[in-house]
C-alpha atoms as a PDB file:
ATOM      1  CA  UNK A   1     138.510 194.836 139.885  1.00  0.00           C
ATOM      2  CA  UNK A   2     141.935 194.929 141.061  1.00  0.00           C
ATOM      3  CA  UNK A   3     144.526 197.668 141.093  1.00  0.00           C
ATOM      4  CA  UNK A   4     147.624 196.162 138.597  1.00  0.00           C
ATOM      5  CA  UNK A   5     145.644 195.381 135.534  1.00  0.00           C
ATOM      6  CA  UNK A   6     143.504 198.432 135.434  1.00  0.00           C
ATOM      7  CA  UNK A   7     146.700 200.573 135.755  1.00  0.00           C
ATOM      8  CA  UNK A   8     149.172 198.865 133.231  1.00  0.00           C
ATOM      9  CA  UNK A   9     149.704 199.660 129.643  1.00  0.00           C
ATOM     10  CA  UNK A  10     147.210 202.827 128.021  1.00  0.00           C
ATOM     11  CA  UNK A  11     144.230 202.295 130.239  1.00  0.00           C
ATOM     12  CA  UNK A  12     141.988 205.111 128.503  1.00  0.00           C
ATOM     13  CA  UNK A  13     142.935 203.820 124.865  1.00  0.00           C
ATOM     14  CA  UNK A  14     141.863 200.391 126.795  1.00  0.00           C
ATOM     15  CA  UNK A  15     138.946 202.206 127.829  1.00  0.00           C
ATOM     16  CA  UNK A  16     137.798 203.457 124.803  1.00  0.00           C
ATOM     17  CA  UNK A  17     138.135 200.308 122.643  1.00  0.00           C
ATOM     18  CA  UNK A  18     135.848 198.451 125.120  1.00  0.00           C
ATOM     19  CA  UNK A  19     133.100 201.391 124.759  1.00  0.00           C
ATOM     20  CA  UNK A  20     133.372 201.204 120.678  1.00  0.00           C
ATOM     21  CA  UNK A  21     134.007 197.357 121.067  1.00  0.00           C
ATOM     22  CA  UNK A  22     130.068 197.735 122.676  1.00  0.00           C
ATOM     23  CA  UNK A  23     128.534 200.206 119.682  1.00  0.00           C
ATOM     24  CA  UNK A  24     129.163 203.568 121.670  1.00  0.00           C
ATOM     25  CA  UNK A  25     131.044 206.386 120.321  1.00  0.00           C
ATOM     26  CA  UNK A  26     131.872 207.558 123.359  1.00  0.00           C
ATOM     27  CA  UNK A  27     132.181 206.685 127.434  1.00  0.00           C
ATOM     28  CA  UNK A  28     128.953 208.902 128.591  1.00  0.00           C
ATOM     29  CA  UNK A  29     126.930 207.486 125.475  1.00  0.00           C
ATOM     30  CA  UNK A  30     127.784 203.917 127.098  1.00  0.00           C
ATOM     31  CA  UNK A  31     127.082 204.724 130.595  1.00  0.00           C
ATOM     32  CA  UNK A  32     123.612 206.881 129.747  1.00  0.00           C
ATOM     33  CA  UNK A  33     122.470 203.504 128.274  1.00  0.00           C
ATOM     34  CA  UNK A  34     122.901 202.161 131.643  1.00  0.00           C
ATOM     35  CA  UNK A  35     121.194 205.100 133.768  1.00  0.00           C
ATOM     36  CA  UNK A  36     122.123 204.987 137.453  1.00  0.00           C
ATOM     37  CA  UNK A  37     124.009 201.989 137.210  1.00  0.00           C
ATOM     38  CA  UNK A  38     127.286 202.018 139.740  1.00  0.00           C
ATOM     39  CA  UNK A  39     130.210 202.904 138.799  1.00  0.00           C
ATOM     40  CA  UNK A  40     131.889 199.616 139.700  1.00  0.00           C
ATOM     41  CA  UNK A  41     129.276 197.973 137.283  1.00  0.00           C
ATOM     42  CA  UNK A  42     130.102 199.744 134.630  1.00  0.00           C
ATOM     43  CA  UNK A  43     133.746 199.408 135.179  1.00  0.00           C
ATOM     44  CA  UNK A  44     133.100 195.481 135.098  1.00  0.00           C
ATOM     45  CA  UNK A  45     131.282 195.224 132.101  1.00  0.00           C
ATOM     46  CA  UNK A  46     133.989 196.962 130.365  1.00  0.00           C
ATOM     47  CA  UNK A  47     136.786 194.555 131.766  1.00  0.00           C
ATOM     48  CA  UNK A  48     136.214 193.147 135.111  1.00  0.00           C
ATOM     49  CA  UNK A  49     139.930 192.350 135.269  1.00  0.00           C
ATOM     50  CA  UNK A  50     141.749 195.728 134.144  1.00  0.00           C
ATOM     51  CA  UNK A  51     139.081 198.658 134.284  1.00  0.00           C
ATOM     52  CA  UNK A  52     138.427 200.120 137.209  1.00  0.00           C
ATOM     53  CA  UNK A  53     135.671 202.456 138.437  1.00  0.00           C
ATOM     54  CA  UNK A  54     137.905 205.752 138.853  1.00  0.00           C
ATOM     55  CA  UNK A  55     139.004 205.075 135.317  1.00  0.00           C
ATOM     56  CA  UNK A  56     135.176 204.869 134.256  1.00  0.00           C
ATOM     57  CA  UNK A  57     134.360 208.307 136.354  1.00  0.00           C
ATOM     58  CA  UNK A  58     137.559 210.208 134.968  1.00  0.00           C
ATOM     59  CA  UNK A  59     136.700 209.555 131.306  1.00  0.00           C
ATOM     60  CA  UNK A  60     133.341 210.580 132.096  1.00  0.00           C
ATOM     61  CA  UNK A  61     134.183 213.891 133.685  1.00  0.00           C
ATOM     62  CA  UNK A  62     136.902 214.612 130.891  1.00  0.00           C
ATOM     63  CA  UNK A  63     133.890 214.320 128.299  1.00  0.00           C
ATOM     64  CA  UNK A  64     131.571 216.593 130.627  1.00  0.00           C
ATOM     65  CA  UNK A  65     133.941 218.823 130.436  1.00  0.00           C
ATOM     66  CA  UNK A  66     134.517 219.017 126.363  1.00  0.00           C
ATOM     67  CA  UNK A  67     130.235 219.121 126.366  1.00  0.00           C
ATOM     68  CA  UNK A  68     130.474 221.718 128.866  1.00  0.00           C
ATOM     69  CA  UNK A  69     127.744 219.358 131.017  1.00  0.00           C
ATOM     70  CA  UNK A  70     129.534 218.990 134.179  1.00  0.00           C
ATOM     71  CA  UNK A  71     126.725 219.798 136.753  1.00  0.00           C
ATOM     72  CA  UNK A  72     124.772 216.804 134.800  1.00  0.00           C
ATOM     73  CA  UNK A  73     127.480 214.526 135.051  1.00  0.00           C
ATOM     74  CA  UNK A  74     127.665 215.637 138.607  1.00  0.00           C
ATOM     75  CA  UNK A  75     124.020 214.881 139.508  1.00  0.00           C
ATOM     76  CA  UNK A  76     124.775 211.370 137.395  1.00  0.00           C
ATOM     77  CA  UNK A  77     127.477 210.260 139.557  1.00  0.00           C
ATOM     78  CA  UNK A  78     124.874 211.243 142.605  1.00  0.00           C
ATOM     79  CA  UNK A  79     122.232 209.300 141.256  1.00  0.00           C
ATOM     80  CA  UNK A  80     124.449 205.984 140.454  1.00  0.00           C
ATOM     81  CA  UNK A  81     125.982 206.798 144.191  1.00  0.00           C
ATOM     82  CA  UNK A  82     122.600 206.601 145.688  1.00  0.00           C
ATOM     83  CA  UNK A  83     121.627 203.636 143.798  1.00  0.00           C
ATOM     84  CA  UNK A  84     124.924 201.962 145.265  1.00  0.00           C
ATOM     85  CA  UNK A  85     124.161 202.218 148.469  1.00  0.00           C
ATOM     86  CA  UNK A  86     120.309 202.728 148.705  1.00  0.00           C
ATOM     87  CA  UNK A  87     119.354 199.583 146.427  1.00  0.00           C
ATOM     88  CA  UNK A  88     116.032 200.035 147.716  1.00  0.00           C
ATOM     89  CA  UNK A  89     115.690 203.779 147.733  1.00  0.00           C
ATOM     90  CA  UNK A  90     115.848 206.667 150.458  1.00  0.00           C
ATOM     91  CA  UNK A  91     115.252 205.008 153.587  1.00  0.00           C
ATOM     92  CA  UNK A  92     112.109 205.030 155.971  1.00  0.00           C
ATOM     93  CA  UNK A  93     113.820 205.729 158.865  1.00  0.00           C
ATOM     94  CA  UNK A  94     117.095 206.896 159.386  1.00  0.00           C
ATOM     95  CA  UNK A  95     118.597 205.191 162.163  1.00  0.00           C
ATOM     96  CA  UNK A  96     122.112 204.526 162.789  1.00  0.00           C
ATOM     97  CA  UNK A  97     122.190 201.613 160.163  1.00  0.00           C
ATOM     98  CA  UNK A  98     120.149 203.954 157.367  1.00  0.00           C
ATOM     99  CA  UNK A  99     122.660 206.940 158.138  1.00  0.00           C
ATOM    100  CA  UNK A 100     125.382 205.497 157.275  1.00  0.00           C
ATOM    101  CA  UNK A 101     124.271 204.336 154.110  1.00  0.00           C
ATOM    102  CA  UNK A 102     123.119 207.725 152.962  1.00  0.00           C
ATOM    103  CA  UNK A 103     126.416 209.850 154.321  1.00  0.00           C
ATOM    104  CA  UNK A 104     128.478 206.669 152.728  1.00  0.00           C
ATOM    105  CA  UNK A 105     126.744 207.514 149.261  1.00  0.00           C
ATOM    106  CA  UNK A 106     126.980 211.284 149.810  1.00  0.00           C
ATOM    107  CA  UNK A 107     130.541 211.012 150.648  1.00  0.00           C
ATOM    108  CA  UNK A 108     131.615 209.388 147.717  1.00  0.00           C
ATOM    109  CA  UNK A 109     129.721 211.421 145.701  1.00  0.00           C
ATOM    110  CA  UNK A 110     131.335 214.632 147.519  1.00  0.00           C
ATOM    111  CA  UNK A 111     134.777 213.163 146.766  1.00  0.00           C
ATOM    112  CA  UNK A 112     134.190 212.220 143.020  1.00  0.00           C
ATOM    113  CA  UNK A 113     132.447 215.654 142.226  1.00  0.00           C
ATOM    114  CA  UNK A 114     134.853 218.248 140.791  1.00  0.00           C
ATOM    115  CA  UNK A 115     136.619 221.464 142.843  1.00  0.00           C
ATOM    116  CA  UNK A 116     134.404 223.408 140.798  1.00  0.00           C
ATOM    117  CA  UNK A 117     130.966 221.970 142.431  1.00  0.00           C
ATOM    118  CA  UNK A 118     132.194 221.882 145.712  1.00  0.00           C
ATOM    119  CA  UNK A 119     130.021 224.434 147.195  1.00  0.00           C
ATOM    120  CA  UNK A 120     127.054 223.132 145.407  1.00  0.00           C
ATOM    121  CA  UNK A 121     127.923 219.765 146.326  1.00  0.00           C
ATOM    122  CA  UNK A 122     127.868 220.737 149.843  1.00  0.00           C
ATOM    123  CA  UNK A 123     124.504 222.624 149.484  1.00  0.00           C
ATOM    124  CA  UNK A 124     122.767 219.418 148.020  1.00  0.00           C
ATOM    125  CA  UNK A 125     124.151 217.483 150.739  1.00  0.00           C
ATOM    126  CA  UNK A 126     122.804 219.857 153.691  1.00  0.00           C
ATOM    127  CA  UNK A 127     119.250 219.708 151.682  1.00  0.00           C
ATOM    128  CA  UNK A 128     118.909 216.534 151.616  1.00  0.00           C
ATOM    129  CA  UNK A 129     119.647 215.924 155.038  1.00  0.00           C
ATOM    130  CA  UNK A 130     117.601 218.246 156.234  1.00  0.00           C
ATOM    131  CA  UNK A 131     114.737 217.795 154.353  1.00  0.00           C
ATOM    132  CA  UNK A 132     114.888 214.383 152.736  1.00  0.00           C
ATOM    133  CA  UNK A 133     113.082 212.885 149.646  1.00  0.00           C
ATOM    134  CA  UNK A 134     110.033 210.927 150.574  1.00  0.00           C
ATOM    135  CA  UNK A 135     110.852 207.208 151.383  1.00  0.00           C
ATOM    136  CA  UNK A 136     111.452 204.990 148.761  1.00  0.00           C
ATOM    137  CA  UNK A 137     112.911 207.399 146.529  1.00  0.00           C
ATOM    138  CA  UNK A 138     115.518 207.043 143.757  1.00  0.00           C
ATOM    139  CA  UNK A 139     116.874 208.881 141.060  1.00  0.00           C
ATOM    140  CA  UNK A 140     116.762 206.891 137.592  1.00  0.00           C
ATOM    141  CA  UNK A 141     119.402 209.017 136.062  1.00  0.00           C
ATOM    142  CA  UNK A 142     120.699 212.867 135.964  1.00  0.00           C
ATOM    143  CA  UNK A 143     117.467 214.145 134.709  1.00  0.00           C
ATOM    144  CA  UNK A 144     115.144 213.159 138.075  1.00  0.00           C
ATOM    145  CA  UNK A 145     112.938 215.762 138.984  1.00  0.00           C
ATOM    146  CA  UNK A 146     114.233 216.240 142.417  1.00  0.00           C
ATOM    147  CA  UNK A 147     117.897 216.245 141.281  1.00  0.00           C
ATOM    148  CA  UNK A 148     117.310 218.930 138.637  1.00  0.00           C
ATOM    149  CA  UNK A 149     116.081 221.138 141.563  1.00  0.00           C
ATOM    150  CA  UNK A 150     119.045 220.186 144.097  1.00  0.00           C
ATOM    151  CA  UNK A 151     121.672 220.836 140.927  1.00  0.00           C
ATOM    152  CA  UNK A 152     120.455 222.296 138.084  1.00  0.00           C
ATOM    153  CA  UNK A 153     122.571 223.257 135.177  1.00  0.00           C
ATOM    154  CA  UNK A 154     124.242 226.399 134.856  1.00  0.00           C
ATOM    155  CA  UNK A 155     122.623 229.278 132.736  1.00  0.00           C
ATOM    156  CA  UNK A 156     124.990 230.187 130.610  1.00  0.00           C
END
């Protein structure tokens, strides 16, 4: 994934013939097939040359937004974060190595979430820190149990 390709020509009209060149109507039909795979991965199987993963998360987002399912696609991009950077699920122990792992994966997952979940974001963040899943865990996707309690969707 480098930063020319992905950026020259119309990247989304790019990005959208590579999701209907795979079957899918649409971006977040294409990456719910692929539950809480990273961002980066799904940028590559679309075109490892000239798509890149902020490309992937802003289509993703702009159809959240037309379904009115932005806290979901909020606790997706947490649970492909996690799986980023916790492979093996929530650590053990969090020593110095662990910790960095998990604040690297919150982090990025604070940065990618929209202005309007920043306050929730935060609040998810502080939970899980200070009381965190048991070892071993990982969401499979937006709908985990433990992620549906952390963020769940708006009544409205």
């Amino acid at each position: 994934m480098s930063d020319g390709p992905s950026w020259e020509g119309n990247w989304k009209v790019r990005l959208y013939e590579r999701v209907r060149e795979r079957g899918y109507e649409s971006l977040t039909a294409f990456a719910e097939a692929r539950p809480a795979v990273p961002l980066y991965v799904l940028a590559e199987e679309l075109g490892k040359d000239d798509v890149a993963a902020v490309q992937v998360l802003s289509g993703l987002l702009a159809e959240a937004e037309q379904r009115k399912q932005i806290t979901r696609s909020t606790r997706d991009v947490l649970a492909r974060e996690l799986t980023q950077s916790l492979p093996n699920g929530w650590p053990t122990v969090l020593d110095d190595a662990n910790r960095f792992k998990v604040a690297k994966a919150l982090g990025r997952w604070s940065a990618y979430s929209p202005t309007s979940h920043e306050k929730r974001v935060a609040q998810v963040r502080a939970t899980l820190l200070a009381t965190p899943p048991p070892p071993g865990w990982r969401p499979l996707g937006p709908d985990d149990e433990l992620l549906l309690t952390l963020l769940p969707d708006e009544m409205v």
